[in-house]
Protein backbone atom coordinates (compact mmCIF):
# COMPACT_ATOMS: atom_id res chain seq x y z
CA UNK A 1 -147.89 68.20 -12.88
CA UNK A 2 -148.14 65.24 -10.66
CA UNK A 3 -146.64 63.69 -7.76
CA UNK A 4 -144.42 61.15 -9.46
CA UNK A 5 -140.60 61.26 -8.04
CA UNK A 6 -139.04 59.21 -10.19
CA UNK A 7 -135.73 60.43 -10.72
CA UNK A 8 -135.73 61.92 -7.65
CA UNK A 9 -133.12 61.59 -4.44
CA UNK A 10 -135.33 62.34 -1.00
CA UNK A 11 -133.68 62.00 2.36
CA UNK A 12 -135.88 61.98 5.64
CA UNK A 13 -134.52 62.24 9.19
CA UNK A 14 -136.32 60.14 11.81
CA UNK A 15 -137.67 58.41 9.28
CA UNK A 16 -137.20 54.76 10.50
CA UNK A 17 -140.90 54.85 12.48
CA UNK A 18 -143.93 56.74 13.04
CA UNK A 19 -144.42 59.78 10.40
CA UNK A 20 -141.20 59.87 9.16
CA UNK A 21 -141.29 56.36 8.11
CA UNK A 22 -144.38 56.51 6.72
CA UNK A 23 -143.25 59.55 4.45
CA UNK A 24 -140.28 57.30 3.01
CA UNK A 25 -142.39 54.57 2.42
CA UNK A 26 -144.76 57.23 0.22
CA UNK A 27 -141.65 58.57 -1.07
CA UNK A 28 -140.61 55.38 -2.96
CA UNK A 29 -143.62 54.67 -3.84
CA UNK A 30 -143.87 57.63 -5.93
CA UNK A 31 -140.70 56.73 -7.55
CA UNK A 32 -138.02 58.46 -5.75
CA UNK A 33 -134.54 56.98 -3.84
CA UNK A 34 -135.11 57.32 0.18
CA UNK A 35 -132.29 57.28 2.39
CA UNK A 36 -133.14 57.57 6.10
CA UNK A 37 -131.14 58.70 8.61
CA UNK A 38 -132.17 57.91 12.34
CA UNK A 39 -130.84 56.57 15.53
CA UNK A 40 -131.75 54.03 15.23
CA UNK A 41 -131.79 52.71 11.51
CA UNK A 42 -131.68 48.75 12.12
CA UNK A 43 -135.70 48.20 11.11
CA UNK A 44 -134.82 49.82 7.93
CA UNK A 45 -135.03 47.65 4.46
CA UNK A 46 -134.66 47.84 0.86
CA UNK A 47 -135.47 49.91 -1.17
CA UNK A 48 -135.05 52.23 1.82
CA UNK A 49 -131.25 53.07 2.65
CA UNK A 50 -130.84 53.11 6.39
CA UNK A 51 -128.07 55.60 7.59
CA UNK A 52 -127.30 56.00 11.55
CA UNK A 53 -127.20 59.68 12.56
CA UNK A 54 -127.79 61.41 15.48
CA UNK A 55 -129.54 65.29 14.85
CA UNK A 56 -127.64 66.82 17.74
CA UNK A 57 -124.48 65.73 16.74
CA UNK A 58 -122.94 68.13 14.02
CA UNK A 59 -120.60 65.47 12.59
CA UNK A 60 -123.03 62.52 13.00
CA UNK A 61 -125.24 64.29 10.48
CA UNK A 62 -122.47 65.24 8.20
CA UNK A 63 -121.16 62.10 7.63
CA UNK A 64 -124.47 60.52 7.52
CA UNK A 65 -125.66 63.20 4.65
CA UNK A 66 -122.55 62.78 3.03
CA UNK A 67 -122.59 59.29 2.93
CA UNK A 68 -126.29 59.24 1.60
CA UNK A 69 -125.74 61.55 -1.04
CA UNK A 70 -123.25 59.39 -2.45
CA UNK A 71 -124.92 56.37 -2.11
CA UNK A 72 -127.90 58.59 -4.11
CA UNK A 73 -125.87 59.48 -6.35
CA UNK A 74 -127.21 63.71 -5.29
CA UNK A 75 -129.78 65.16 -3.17
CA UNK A 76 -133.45 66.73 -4.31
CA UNK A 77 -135.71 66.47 -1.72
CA UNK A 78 -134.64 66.24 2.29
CA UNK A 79 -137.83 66.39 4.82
CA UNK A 80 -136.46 67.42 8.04
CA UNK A 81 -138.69 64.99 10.68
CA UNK A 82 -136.73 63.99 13.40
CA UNK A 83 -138.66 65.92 16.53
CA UNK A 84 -139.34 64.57 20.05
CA UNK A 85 -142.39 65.46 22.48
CA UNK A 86 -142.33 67.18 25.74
CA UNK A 87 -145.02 67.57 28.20
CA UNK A 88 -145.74 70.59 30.94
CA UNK A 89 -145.55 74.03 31.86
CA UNK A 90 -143.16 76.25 31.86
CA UNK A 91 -143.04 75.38 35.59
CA UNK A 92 -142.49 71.51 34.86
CA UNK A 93 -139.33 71.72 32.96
CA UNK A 94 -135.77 72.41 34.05
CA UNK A 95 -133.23 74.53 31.69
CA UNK A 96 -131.60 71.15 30.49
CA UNK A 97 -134.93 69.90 29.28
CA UNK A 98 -135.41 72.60 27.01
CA UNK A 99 -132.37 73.01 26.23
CA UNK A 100 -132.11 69.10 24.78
CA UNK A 101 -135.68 69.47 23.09
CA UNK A 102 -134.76 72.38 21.59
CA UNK A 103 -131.55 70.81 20.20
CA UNK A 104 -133.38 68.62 18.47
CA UNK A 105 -136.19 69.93 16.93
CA UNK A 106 -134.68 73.59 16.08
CA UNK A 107 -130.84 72.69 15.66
CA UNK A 108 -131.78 68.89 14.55
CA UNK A 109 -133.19 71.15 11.23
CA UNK A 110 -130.19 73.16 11.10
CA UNK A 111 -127.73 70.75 11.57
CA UNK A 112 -129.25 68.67 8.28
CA UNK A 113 -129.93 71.61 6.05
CA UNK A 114 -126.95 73.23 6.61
CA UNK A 115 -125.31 69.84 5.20
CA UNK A 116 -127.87 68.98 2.68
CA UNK A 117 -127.83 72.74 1.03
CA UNK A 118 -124.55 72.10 -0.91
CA UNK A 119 -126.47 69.37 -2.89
CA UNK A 120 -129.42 70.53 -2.95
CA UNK A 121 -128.00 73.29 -4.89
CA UNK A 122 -126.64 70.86 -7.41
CA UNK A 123 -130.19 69.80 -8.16
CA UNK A 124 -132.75 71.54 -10.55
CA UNK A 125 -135.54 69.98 -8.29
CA UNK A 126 -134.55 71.01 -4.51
CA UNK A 127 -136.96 71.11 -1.80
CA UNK A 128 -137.20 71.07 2.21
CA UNK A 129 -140.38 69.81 4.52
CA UNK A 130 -140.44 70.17 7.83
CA UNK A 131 -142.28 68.47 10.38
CA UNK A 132 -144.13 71.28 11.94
CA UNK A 133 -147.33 70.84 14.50
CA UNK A 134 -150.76 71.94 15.16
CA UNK A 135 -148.53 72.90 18.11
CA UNK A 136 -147.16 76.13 16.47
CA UNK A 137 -150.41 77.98 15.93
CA UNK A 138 -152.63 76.97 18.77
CA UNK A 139 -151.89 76.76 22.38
CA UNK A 140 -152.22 73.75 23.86
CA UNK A 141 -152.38 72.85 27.15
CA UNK A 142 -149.61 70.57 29.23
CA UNK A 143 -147.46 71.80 25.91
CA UNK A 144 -145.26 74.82 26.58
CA UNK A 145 -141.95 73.32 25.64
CA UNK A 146 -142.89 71.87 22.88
CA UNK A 147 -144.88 74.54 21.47
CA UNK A 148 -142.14 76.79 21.49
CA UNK A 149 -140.01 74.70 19.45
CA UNK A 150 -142.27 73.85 16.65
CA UNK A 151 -142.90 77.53 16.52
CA UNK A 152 -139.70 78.22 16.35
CA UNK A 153 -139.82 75.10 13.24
CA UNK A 154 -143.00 77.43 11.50
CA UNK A 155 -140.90 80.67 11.55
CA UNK A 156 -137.54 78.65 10.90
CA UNK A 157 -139.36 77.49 7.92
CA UNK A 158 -140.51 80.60 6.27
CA UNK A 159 -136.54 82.29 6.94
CA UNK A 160 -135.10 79.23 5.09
CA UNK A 161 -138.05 79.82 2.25
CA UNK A 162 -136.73 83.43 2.15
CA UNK A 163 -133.13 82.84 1.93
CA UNK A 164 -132.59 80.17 -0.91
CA UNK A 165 -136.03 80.84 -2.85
CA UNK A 166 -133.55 82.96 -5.60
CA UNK A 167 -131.31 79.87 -5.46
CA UNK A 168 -134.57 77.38 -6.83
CA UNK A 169 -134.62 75.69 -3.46
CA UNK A 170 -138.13 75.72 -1.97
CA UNK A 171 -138.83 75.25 1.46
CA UNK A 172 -142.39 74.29 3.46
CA UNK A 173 -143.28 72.30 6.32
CA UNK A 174 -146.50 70.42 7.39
CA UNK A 175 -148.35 70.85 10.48
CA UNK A 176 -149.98 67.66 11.63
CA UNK A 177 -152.95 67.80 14.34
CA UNK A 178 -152.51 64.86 17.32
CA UNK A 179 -150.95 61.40 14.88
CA UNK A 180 -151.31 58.06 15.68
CA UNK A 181 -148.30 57.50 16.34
CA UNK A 182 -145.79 55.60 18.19
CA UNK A 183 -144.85 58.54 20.58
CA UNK A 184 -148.60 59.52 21.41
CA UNK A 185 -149.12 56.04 21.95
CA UNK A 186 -146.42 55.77 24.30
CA UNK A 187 -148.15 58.91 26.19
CA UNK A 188 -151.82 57.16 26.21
CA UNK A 189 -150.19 53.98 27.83
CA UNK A 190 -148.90 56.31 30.17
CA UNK A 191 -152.20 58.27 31.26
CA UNK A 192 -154.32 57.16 34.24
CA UNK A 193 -157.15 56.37 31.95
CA UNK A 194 -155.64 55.47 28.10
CA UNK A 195 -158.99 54.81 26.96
CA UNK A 196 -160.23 58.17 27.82
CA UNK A 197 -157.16 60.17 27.10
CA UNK A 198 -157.50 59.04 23.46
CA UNK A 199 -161.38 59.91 22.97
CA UNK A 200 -160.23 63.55 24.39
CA UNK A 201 -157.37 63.41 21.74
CA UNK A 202 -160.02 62.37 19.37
CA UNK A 203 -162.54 65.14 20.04
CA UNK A 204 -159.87 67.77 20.26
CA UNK A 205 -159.90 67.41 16.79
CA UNK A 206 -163.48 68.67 14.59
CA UNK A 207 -163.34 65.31 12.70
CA UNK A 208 -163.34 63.16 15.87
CA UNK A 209 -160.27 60.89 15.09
CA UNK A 210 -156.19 61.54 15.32
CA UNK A 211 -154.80 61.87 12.25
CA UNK A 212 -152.65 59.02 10.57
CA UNK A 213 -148.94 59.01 9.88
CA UNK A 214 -149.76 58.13 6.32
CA UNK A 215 -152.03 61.50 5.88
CA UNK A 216 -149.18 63.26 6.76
CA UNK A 217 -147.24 61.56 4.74
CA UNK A 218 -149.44 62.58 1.99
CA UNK A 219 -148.90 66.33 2.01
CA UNK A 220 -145.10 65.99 2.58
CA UNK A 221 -144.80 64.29 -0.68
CA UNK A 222 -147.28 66.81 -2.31
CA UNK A 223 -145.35 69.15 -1.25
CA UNK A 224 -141.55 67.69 -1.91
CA UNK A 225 -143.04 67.10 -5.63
CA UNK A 226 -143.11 68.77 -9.05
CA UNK A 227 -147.09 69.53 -8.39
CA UNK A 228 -146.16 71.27 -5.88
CA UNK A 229 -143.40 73.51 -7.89
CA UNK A 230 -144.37 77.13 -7.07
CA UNK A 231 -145.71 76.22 -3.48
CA UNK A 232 -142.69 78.35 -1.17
CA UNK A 233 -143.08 79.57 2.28
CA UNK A 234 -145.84 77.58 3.05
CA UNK A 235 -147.20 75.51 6.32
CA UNK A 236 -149.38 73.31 5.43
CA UNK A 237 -152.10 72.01 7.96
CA UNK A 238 -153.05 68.55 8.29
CA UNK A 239 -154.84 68.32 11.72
CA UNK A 240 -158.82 67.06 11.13
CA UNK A 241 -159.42 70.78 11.20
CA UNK A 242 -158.04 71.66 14.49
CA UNK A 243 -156.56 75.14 13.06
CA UNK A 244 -158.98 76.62 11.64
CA UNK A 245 -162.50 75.57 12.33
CA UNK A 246 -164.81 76.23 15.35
CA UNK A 247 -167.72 73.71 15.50
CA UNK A 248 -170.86 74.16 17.83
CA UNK A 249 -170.85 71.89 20.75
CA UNK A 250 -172.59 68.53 19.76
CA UNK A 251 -176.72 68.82 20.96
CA UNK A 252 -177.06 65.57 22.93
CA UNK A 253 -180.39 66.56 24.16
């Protein structure tokens, strides 16, 4: 089994920048027709299809899936990526902050699944990633909002693997460490210090560099693909090691 898509009908939310972009750029080219659907969709170009949709807006997504699937001519593979950041304690922000961050990356899923599953059915190749986080299973500081939704996304994840597994659809999610991307770069031009707010965002993770919007890329399409054809129920990490290893402080002596 490999990772070749042709044939293949993938939709990605958020996926005109950062990670999700970068997963329907792989997508393609691995064979398989990309539609995107984002706020923003203007940047996107053949052989993409750019669709404007809005994740916390129930009929937004609708029509956009609708009018993607048709365009595909059906629906296989739909990575659920749209997600936005949020920064403090659970002192810092106010009931309408987590209340619109948690619209988005909880409901944002739901909202697309729920109107991707009637397709997805229709295909004998059907399979959901999410865009988890290194956030889910480690507590990180400055992060409590944001943690709390992308755990919500792990355990989301595994429910959705449990409920339409019998129907052939399979369901996993990725959890990326820190990622270059446009958003934490938006948040290092914002620190006091950039320079040294990235090197800590570099050491946080054991191989001393944020992780790239293409890596990530890389495991959704393993995982949307044939190879990856009894994988269910599955988060799958890719963080520079973050989640699971525990190095010894570096001897500068």
């Amino acid at each position: 089994m490999t990772t070749d898509l042709k044939g293949l009908r993938a939709l990605v939310t958020g996926g005109a920048s950062g990670i999700g972009r970068a997963t329907a750029d792989t997508l393609a080219a691995q064979g398989a027709a990309v539609a995107v659907l984002d706020r923003e969709p203007d940047g996107v170009r053949e052989p993409l299809l750019g669709f404007r949709a809005d994740v916390t807006d129930d009929d937004s997504v609708r029509a956009a899936v609708a009018g993607a699937v048709e365009r595909l001519g059906g629906l296989d593979i739909l990575v659920n990526n749209a997600g936005i950041g949020a920064i403090g304690t659970v002192e810092d922000n106010p009931d309408q902050e987590w209340h619109r961050v948690l619209d988005v990356n909880i409901l944002g899923i739901v909202r697309t699944t729920r109107a991707a599953l009637p397709h997805l059915r229709g295909s004998s190749h059907a399979t959901v990633v999410n865009t988890c986080s290194i956030a889910a299973t480690a507590g990180l500081p400055q992060r409590a909002l944001y943690c709390a939704s992308k755990g919500a996304v792990l355990s989301l994840t595994l429910a959705m693997a449990a409920d339409h597994v019998r129907e052939g659809i399979r369901v996993n999610c990725v959890n990326p460490g820190t990622a270059d991307t446009p958003w934490v770069t938006r948040l290092l031009d914002a620190a006091d210090d950039p320079e040294a707010e990235r090197a800590a965002l570099d050491a946080r993770q054991p191989m001393g560099r944020l992780v790239s919007a293409e890596e990530v890329a890389a495991a959704v399409v393993y995982l949307a693909s044939p190879a990856a054809a009894s994988v269910t129920g599955t988060a799958l990490a890719v963080d520079g090691g973050m989640q699971g290893l525990r190095l010894r402080p570096v001897d500068r002596s």
